[in-house]
C-alpha atoms as a PDB file:
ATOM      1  CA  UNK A   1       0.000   0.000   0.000  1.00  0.00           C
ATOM      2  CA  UNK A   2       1.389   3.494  -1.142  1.00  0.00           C
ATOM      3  CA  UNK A   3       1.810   6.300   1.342  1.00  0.00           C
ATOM      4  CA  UNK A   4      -0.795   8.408  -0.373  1.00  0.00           C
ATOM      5  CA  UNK A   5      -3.097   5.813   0.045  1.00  0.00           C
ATOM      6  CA  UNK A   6      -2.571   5.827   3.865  1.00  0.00           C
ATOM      7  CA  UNK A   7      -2.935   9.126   3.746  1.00  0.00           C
ATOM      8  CA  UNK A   8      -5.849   8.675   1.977  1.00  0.00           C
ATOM      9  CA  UNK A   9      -7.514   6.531   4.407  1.00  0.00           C
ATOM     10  CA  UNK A  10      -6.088   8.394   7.583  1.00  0.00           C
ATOM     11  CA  UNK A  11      -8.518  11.182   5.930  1.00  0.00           C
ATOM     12  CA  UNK A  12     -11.267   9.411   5.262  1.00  0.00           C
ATOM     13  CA  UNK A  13     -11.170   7.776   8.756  1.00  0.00           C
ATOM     14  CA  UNK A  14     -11.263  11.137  10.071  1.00  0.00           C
ATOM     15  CA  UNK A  15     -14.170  12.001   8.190  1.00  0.00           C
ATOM     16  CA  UNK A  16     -16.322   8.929   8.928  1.00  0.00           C
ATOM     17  CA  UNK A  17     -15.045   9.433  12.736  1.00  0.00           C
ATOM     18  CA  UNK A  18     -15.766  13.015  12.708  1.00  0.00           C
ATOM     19  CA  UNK A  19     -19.235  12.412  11.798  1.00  0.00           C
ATOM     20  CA  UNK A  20     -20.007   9.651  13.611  1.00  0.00           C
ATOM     21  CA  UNK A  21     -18.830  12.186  16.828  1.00  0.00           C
ATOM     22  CA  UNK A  22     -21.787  14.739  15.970  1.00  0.00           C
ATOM     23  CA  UNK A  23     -24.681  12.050  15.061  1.00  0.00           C
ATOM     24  CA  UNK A  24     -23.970  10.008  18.393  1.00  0.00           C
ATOM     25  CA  UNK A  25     -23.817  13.608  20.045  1.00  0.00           C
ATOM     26  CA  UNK A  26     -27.444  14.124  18.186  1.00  0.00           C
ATOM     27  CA  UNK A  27     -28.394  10.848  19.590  1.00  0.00           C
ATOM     28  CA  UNK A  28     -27.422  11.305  22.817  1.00  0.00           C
ATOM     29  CA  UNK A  29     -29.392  14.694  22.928  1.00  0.00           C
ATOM     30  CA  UNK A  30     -32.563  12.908  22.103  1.00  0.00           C
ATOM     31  CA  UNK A  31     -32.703  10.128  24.125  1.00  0.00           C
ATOM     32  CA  UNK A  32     -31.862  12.894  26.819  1.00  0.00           C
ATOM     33  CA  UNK A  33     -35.149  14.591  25.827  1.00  0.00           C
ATOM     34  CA  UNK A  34     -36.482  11.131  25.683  1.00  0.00           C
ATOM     35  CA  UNK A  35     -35.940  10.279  29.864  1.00  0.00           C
ATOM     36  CA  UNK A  36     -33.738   7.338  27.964  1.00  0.00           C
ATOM     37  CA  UNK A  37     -30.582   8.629  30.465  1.00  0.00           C
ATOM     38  CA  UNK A  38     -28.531   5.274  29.636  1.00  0.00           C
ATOM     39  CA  UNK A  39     -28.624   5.132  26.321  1.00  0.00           C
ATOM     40  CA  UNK A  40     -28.029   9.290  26.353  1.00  0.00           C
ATOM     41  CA  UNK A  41     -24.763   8.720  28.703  1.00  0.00           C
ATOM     42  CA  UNK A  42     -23.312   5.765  26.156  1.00  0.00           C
ATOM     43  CA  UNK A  43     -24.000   7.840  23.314  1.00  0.00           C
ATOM     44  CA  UNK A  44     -21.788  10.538  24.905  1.00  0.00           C
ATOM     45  CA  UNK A  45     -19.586   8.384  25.741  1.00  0.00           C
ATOM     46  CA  UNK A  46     -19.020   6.739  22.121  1.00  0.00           C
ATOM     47  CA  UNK A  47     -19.203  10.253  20.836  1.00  0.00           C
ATOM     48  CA  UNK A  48     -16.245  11.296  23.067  1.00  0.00           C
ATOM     49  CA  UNK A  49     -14.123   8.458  21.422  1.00  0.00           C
ATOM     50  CA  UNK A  50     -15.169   9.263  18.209  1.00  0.00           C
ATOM     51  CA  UNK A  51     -13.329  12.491  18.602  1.00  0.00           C
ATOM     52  CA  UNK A  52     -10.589  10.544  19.950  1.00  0.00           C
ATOM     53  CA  UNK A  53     -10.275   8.982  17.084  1.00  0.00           C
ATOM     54  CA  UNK A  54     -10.965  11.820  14.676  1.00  0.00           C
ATOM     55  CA  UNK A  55      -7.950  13.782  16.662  1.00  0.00           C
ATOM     56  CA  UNK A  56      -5.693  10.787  16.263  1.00  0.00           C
ATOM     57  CA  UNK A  57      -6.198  10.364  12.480  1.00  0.00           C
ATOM     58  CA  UNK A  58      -5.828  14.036  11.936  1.00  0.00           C
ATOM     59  CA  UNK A  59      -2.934  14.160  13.770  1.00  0.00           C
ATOM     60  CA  UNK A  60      -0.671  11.259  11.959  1.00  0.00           C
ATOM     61  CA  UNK A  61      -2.107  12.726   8.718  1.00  0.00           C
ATOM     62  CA  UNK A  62      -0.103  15.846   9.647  1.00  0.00           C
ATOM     63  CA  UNK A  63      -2.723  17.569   9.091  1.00  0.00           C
ATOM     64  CA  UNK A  64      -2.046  20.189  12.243  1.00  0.00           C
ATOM     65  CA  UNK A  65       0.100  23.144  11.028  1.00  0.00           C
ATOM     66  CA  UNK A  66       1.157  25.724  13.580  1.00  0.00           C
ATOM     67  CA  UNK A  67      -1.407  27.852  15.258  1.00  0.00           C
ATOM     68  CA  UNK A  68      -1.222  30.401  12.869  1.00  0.00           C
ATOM     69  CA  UNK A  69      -0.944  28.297   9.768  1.00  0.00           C
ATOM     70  CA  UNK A  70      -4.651  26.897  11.210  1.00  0.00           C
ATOM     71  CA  UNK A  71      -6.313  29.958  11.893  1.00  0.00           C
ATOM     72  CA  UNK A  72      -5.149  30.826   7.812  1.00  0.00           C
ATOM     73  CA  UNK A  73      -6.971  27.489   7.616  1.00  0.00           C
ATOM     74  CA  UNK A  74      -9.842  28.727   9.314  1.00  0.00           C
ATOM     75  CA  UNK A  75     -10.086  31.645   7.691  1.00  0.00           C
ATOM     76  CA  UNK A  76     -10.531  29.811   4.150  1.00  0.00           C
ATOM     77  CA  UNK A  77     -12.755  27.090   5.291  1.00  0.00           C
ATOM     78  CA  UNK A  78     -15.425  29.816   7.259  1.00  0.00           C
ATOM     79  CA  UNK A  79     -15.531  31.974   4.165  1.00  0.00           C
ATOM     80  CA  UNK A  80     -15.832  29.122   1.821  1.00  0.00           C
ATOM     81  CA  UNK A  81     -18.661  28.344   3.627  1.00  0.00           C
ATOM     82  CA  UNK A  82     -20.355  31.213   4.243  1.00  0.00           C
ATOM     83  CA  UNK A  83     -19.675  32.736   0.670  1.00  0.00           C
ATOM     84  CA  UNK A  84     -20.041  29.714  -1.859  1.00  0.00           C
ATOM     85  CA  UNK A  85     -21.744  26.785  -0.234  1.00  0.00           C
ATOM     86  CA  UNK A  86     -24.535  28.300   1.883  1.00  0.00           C
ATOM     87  CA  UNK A  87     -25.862  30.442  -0.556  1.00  0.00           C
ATOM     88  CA  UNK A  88     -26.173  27.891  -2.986  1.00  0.00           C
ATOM     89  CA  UNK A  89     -27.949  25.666   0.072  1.00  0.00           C
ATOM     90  CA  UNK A  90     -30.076  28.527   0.969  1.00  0.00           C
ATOM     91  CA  UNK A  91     -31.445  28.910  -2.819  1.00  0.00           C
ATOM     92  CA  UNK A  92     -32.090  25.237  -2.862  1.00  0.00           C
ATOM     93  CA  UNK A  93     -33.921  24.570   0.079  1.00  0.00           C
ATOM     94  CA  UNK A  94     -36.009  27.819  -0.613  1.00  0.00           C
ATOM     95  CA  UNK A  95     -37.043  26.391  -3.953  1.00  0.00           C
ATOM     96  CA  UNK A  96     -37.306  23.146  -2.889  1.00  0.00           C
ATOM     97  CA  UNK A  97     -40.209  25.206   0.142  1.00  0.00           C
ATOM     98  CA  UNK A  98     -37.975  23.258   3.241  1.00  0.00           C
ATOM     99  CA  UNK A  99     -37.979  26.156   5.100  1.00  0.00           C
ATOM    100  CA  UNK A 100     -36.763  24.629   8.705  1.00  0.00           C
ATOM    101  CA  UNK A 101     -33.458  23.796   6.159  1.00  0.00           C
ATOM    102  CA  UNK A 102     -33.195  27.049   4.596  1.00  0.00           C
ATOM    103  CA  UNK A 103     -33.600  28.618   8.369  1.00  0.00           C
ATOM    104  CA  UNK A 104     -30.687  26.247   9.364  1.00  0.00           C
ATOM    105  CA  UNK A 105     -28.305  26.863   6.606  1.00  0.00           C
ATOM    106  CA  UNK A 106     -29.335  30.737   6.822  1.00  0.00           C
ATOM    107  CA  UNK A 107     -28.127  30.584  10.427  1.00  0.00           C
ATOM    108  CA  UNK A 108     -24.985  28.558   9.795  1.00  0.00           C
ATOM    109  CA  UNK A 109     -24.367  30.701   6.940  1.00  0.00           C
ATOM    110  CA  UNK A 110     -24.294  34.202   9.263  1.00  0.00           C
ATOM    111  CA  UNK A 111     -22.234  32.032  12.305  1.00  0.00           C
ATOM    112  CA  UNK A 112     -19.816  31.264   9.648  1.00  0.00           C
ATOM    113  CA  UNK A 113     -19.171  34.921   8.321  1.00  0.00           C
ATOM    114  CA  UNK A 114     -18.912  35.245  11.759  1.00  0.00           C
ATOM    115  CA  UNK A 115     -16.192  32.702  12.795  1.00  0.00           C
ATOM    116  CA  UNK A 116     -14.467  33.930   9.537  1.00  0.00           C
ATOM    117  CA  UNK A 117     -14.047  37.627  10.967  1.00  0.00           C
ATOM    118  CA  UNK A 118     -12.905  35.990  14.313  1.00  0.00           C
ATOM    119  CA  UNK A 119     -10.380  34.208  13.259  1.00  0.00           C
ATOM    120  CA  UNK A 120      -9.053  36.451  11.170  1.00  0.00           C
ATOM    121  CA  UNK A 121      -8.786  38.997  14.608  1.00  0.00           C
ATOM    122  CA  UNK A 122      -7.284  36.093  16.396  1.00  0.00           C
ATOM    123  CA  UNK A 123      -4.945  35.624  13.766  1.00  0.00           C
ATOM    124  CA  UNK A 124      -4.199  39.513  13.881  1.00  0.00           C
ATOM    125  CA  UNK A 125      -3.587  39.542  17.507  1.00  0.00           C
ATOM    126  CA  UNK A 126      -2.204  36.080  17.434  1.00  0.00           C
ATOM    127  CA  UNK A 127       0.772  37.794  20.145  1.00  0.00           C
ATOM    128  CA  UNK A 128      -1.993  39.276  22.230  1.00  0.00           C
ATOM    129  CA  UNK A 129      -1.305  38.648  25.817  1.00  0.00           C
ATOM    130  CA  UNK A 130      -4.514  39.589  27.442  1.00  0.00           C
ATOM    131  CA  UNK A 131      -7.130  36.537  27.153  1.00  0.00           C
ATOM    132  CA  UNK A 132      -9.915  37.009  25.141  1.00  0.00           C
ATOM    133  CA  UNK A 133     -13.719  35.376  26.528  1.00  0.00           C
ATOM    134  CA  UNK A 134     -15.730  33.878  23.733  1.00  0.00           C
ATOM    135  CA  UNK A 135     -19.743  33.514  23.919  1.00  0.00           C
ATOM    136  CA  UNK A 136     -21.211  31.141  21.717  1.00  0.00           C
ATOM    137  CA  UNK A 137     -25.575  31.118  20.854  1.00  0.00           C
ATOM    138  CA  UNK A 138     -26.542  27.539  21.486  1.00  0.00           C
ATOM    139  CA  UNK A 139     -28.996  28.222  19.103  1.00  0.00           C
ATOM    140  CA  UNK A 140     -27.182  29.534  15.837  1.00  0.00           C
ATOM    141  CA  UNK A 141     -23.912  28.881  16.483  1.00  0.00           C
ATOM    142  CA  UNK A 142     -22.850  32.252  16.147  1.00  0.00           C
ATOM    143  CA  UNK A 143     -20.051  33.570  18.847  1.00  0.00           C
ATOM    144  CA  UNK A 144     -19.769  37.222  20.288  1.00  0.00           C
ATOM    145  CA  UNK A 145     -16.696  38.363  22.393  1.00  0.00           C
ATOM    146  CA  UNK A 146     -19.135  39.820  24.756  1.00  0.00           C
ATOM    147  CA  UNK A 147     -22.342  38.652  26.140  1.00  0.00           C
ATOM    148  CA  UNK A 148     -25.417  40.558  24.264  1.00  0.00           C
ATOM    149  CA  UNK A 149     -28.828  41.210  24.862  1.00  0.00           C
ATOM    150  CA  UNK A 150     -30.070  38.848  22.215  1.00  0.00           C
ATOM    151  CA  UNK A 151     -28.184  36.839  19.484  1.00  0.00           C
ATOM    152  CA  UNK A 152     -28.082  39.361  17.033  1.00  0.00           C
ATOM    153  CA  UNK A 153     -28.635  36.120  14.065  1.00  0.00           C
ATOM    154  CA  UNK A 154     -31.403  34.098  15.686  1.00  0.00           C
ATOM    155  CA  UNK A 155     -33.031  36.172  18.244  1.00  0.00           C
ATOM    156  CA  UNK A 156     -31.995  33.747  21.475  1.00  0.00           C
ATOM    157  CA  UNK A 157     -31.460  35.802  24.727  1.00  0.00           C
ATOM    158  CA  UNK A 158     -28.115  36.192  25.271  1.00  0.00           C
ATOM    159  CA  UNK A 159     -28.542  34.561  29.098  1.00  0.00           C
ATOM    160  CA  UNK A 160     -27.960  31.164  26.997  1.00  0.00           C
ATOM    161  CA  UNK A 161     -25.030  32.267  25.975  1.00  0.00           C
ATOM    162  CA  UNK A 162     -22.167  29.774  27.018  1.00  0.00           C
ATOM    163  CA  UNK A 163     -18.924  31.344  28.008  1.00  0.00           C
ATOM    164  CA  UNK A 164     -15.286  30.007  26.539  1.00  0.00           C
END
């Protein structure tokens, strides 16, 4: 087997990991809802290893550059998304009338431009010394450096906020 090939596969095992990570987290939520508290906890709980796994791939992929190297990364991958691929989302679902999608990529779409600008500041200030508090809508997903009044994208009071 060639190197690329490993390569390859350390990529795509961090992809099917990855995703695995979110839909147990999704699961977990549910059966939280649900009263179902032991199958929430091992859903958490093989979420949590998905990561681990996820992490590991990444990692022997070399994949990790240094910190400012992955906020460039950042950078790219928010505006990517927030520029090219939600749009075209947005104008599909709306045609399509799936409004709860077009709501959801709308709001991912916003969070992104978001993240974008923020990482780009981080990146900026990358030498800063004084630590910087992050607030993140568990709602929209979008992040404020200071707790507001409401989520200025979806509306949530900004007492949900949760601090990082």
């Amino acid at each position: 087997m060639s190197e690329n090939k490993t390569l390859e596969n350390l990529m795509e095992a961090f992809a099917g990991e990855s995703q695995a990570n979110r839909k147990y987290l999704a699961y977990s939520k549910k059966a939280e809802k649900e009263g179902k508290i032991n199958a929430a906890k091992l859903f958490k709980a093989a979420s949590d290893a998905e990561t681990l796994h996820a992490l590991k791939h990444f990692e022997v992929a070399g994949k990790t550059g240094s910190t400012a190297d992955n906020l460039k990364d950042a950078v790219a991958g928010e505006t990517h998304e927030y520029k090219d691929m939600y749009p075209d989302f947005v104008k599909e679902a709306e045609a399509a009338g799936n409004k709860a999608a077009a709501l959801s990529f709308k709001f991912a779409m916003k969070a992104e431009e978001v993240h974008a600008r923020l990482y780009q500041e981080a990146l900026d200030n990358l030498d800063q010394s004084e630590e910087v508090f992050y607030y993140l809508c568990p709602v929209c997903g979008n992040i404020e450096k200071f707790v507001p009044e409401k989520c200025s994208i979806c509306g949530v009071p900004g007492t949900k906020f949760i601090k990082y």
